[in-house]
N, C-alpha and C. Protein backbone atom coordinates (compact mmCIF):
# COMPACT_ATOMS: atom_id res chain seq x y z
N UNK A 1 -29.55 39.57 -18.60
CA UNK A 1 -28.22 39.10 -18.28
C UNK A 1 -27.23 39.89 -19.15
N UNK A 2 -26.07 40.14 -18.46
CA UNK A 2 -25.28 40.73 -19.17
C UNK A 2 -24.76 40.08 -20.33
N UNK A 3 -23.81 40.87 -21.42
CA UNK A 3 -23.23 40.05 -22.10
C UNK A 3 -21.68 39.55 -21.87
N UNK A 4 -21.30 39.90 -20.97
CA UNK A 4 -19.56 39.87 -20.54
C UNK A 4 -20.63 38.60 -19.66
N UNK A 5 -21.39 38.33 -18.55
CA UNK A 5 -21.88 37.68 -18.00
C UNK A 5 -21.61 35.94 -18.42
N UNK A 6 -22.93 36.11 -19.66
CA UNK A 6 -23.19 35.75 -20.89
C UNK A 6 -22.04 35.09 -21.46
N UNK A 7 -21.06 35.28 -22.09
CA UNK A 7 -19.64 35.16 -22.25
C UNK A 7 -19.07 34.36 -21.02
N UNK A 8 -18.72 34.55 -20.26
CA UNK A 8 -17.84 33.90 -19.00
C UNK A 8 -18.72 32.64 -18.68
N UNK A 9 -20.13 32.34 -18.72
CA UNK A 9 -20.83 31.36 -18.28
C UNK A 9 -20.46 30.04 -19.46
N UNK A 10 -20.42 30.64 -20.94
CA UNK A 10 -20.84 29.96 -22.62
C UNK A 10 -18.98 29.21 -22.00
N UNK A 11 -18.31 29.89 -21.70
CA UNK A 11 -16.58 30.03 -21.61
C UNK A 11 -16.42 28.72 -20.41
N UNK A 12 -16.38 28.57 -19.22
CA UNK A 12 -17.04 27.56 -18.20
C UNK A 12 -17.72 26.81 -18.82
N UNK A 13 -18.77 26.69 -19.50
CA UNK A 13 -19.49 25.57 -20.13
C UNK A 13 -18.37 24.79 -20.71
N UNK A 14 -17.99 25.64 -21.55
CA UNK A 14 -17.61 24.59 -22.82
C UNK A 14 -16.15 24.34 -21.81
N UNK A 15 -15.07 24.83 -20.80
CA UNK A 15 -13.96 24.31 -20.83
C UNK A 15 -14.13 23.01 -19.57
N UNK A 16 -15.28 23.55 -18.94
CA UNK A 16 -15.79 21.66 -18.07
C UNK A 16 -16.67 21.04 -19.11
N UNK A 17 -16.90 20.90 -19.90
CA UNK A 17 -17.46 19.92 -21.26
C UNK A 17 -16.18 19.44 -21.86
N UNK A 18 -15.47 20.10 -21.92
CA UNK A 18 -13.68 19.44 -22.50
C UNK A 18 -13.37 19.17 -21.50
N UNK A 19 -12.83 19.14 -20.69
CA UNK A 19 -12.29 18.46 -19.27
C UNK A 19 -13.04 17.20 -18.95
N UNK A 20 -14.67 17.23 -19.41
CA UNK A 20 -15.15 15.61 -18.77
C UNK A 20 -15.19 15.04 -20.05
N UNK A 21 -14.92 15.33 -21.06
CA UNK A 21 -14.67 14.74 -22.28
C UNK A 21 -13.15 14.17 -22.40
N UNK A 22 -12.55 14.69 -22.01
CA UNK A 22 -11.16 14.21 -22.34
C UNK A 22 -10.84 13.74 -21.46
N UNK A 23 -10.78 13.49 -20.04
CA UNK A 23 -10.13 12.94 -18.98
C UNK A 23 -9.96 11.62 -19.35
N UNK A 24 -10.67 11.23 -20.02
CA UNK A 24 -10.41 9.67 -19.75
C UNK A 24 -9.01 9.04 -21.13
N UNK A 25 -8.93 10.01 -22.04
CA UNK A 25 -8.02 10.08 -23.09
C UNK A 25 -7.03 10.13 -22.36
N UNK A 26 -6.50 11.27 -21.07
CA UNK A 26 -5.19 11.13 -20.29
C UNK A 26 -5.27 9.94 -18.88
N UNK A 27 -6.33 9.08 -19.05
CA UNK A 27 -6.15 8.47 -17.63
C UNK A 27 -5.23 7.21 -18.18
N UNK A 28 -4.17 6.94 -17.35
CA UNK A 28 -3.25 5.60 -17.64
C UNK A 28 -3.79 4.32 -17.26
N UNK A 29 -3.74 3.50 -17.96
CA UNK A 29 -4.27 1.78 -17.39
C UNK A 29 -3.59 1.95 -16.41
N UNK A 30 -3.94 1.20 -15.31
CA UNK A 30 -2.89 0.35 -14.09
C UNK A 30 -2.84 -1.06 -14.33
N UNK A 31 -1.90 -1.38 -14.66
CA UNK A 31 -1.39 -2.74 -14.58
C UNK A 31 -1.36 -2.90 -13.16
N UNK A 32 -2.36 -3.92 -12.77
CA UNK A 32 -2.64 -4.99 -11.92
C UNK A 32 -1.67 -5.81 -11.24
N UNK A 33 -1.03 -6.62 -12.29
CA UNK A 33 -0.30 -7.61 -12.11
C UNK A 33 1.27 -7.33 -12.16
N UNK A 34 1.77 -8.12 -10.90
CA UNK A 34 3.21 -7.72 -10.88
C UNK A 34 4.15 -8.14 -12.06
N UNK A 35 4.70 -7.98 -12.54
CA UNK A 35 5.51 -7.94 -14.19
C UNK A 35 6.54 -9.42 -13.13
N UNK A 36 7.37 -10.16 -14.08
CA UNK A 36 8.05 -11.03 -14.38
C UNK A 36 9.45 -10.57 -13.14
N UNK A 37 9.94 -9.74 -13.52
CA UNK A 37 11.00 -8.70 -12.64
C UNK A 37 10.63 -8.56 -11.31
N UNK A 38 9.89 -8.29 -11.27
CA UNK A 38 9.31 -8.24 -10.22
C UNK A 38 9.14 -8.95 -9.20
N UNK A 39 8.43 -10.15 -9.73
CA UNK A 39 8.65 -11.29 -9.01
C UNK A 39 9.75 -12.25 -8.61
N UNK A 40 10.64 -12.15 -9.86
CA UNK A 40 12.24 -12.73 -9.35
C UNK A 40 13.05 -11.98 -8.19
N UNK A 41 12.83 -10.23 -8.52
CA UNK A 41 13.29 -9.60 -6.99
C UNK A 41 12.99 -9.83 -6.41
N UNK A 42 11.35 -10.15 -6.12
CA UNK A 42 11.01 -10.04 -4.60
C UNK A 42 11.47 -11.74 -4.10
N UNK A 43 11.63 -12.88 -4.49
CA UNK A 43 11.80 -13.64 -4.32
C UNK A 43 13.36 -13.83 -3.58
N UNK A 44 14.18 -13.29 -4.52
CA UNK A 44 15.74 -13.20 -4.42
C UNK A 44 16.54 -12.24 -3.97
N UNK A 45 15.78 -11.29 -3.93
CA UNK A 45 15.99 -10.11 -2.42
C UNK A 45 15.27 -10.11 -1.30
N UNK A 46 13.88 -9.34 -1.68
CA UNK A 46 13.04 -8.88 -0.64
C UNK A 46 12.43 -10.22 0.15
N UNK A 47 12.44 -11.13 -0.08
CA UNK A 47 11.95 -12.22 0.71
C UNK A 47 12.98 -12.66 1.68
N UNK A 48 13.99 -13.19 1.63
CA UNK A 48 15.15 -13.22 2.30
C UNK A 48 15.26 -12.11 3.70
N UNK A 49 14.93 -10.68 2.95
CA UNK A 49 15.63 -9.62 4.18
C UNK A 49 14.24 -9.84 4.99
N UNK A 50 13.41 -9.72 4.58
CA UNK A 50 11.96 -10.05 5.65
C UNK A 50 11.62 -10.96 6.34
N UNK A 51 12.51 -12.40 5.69
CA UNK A 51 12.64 -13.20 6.94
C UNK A 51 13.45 -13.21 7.72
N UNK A 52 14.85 -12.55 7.69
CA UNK A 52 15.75 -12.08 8.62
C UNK A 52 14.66 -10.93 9.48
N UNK A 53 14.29 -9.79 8.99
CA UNK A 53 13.34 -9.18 9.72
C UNK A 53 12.40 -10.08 10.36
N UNK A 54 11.73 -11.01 10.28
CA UNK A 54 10.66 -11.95 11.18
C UNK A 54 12.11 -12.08 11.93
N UNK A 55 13.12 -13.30 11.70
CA UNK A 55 13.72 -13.47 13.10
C UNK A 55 14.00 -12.51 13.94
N UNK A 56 14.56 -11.25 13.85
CA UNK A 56 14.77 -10.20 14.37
C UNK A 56 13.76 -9.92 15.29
N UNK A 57 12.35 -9.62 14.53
CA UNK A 57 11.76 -9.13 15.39
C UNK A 57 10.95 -9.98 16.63
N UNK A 58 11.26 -11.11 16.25
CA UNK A 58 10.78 -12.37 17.25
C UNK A 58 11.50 -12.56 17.97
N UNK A 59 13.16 -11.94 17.87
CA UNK A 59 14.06 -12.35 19.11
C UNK A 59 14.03 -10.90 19.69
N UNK A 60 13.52 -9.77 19.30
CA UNK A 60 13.40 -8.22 19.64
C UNK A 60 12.15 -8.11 20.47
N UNK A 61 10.83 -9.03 20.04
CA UNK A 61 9.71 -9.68 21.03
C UNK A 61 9.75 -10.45 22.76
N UNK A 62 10.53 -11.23 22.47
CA UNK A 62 10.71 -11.76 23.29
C UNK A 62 11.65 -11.03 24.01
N UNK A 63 12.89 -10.74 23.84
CA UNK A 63 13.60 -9.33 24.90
C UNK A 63 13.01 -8.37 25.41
N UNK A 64 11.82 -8.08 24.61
CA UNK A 64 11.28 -6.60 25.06
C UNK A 64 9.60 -7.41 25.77
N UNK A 65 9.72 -8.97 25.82
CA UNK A 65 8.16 -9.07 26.77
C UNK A 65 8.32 -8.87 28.10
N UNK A 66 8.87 -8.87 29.12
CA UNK A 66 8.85 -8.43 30.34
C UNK A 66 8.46 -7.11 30.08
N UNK A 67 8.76 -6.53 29.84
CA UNK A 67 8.65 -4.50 29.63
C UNK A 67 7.11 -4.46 28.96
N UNK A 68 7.09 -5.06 27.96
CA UNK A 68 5.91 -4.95 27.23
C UNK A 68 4.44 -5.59 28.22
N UNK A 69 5.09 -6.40 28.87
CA UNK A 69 3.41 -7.25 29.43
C UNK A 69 3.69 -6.05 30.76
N UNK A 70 4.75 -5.75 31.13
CA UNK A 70 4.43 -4.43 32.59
C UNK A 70 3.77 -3.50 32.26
N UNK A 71 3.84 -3.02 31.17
CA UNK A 71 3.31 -1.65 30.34
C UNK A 71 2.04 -1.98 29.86
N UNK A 72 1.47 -3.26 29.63
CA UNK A 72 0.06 -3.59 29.01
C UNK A 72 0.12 -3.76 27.79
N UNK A 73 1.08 -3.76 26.76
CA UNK A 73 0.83 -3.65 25.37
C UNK A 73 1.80 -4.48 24.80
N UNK A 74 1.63 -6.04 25.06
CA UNK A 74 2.56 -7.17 24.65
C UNK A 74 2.04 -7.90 23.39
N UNK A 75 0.52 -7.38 23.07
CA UNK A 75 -0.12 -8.00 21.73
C UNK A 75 -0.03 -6.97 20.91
N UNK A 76 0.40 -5.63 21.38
CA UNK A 76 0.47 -4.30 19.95
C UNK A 76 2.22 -4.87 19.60
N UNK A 77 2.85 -5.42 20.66
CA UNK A 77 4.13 -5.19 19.93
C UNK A 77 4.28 -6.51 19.31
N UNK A 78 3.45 -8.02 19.77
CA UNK A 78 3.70 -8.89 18.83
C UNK A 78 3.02 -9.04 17.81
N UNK A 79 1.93 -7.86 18.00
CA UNK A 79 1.67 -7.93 16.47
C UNK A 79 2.95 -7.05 15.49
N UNK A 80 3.39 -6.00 15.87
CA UNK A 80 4.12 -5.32 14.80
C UNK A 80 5.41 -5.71 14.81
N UNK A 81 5.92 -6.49 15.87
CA UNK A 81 7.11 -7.28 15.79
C UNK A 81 7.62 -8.61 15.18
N UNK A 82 6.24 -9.14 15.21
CA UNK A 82 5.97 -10.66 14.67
C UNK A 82 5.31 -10.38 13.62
N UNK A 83 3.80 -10.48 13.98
CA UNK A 83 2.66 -10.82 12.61
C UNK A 83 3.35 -10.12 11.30
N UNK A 84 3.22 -8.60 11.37
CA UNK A 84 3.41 -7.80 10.35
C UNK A 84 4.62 -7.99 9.49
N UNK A 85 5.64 -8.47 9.81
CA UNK A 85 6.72 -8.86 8.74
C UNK A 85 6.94 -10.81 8.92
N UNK A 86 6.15 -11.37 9.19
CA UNK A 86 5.58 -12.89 9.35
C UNK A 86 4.74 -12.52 8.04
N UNK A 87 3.38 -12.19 8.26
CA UNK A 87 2.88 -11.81 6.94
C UNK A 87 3.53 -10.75 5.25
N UNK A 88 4.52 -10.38 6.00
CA UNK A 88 4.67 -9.65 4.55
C UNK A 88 5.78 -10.90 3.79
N UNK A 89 6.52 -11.91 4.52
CA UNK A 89 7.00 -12.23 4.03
C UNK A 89 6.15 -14.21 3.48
N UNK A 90 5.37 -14.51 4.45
CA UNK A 90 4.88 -15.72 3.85
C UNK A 90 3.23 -15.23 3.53
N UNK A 91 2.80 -14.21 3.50
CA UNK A 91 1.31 -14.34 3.09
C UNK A 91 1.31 -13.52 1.97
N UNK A 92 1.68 -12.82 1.51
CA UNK A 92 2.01 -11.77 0.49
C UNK A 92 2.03 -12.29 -0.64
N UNK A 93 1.31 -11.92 -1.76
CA UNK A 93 1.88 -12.71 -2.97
C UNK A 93 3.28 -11.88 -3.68
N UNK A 94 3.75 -13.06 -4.50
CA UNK A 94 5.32 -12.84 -4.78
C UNK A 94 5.32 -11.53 -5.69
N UNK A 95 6.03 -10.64 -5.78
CA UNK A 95 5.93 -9.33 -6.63
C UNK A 95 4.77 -8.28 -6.34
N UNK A 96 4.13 -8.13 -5.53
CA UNK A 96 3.04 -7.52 -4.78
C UNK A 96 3.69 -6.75 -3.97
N UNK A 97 2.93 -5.22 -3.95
CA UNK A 97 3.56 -4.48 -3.75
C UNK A 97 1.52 -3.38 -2.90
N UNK A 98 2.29 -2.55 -2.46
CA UNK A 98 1.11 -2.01 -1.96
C UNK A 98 -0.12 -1.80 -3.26
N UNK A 99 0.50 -1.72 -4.88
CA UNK A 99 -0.45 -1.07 -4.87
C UNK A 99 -1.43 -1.78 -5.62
N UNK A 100 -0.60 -3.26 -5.77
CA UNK A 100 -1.12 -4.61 -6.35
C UNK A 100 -2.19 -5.15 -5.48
N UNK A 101 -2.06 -5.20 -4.17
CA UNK A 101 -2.87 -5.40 -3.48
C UNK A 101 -4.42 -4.80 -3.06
N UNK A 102 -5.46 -5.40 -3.32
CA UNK A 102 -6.54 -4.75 -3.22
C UNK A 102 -7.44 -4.08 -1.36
N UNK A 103 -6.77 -5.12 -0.82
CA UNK A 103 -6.95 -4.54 1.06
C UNK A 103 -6.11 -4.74 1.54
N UNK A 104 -5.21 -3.50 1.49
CA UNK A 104 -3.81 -3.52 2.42
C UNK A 104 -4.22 -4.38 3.88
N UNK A 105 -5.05 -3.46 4.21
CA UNK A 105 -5.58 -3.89 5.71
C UNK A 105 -5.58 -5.37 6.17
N UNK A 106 -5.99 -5.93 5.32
CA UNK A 106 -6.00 -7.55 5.01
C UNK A 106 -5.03 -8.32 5.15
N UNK A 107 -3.80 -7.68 4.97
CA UNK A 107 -2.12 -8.22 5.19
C UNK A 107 -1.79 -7.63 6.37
N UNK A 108 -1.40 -6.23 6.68
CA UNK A 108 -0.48 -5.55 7.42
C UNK A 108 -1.36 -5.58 8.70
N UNK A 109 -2.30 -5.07 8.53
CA UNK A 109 -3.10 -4.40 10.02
C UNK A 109 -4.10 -5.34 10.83
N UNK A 110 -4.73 -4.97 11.59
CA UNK A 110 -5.84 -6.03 12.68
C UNK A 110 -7.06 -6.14 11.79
């Protein structure tokens, strides 16, 4: 084996031996839990506009079901017209945010 070879392999060793050694020195905790702030906004803003959004989209449902049941797709739009902001605003926990949540899917989607 060469020695420039030799060299470049010893060089790669050691800078992925520091890289899986240290990564975890730069990885940040994630705080889990929604902070205090958090939860008073979402309560005293974001809850409010999402139930104006549920009425909206339940009176935007019902205008658009004739069209929707002709076309075949009257349960894709009450789900994303209804369920999906129905659930973000009463199933959701308070200060929860996408990334608090462990299965988005579980709230938003089928």
């Amino acid at each position: 084996m060469g020695k420039k070879l030799k060299s470049q392999l010893i060089t790669a060793s050691v800078l992925l031996a520091m890289s899986v050694v240290s990564s975890p020195l730069f990885a940040k905790k994630l705080d889990e839990r929604p902070s205090t702030m958090s939860m008073v906004a979402d309560a005293v803003f974001v809850r409010p506009v999402l139930l104006g959004s549920t009425i909206v989209g339940t009176g935007l449902y019902a205008l658009t079901l004739p069209i929707t049941l002709i076309g075949g797709n009257a349960e894709e739009a009450g789900h994303q017209f209804v369920v999906v902001p129905f659930k973000a605003t009463f199933v959701r926990c308070l200060g929860c945010t996408k990334k608090h949540m462990d299965d988005r899917d579980e709230y938003y989607d089928r």
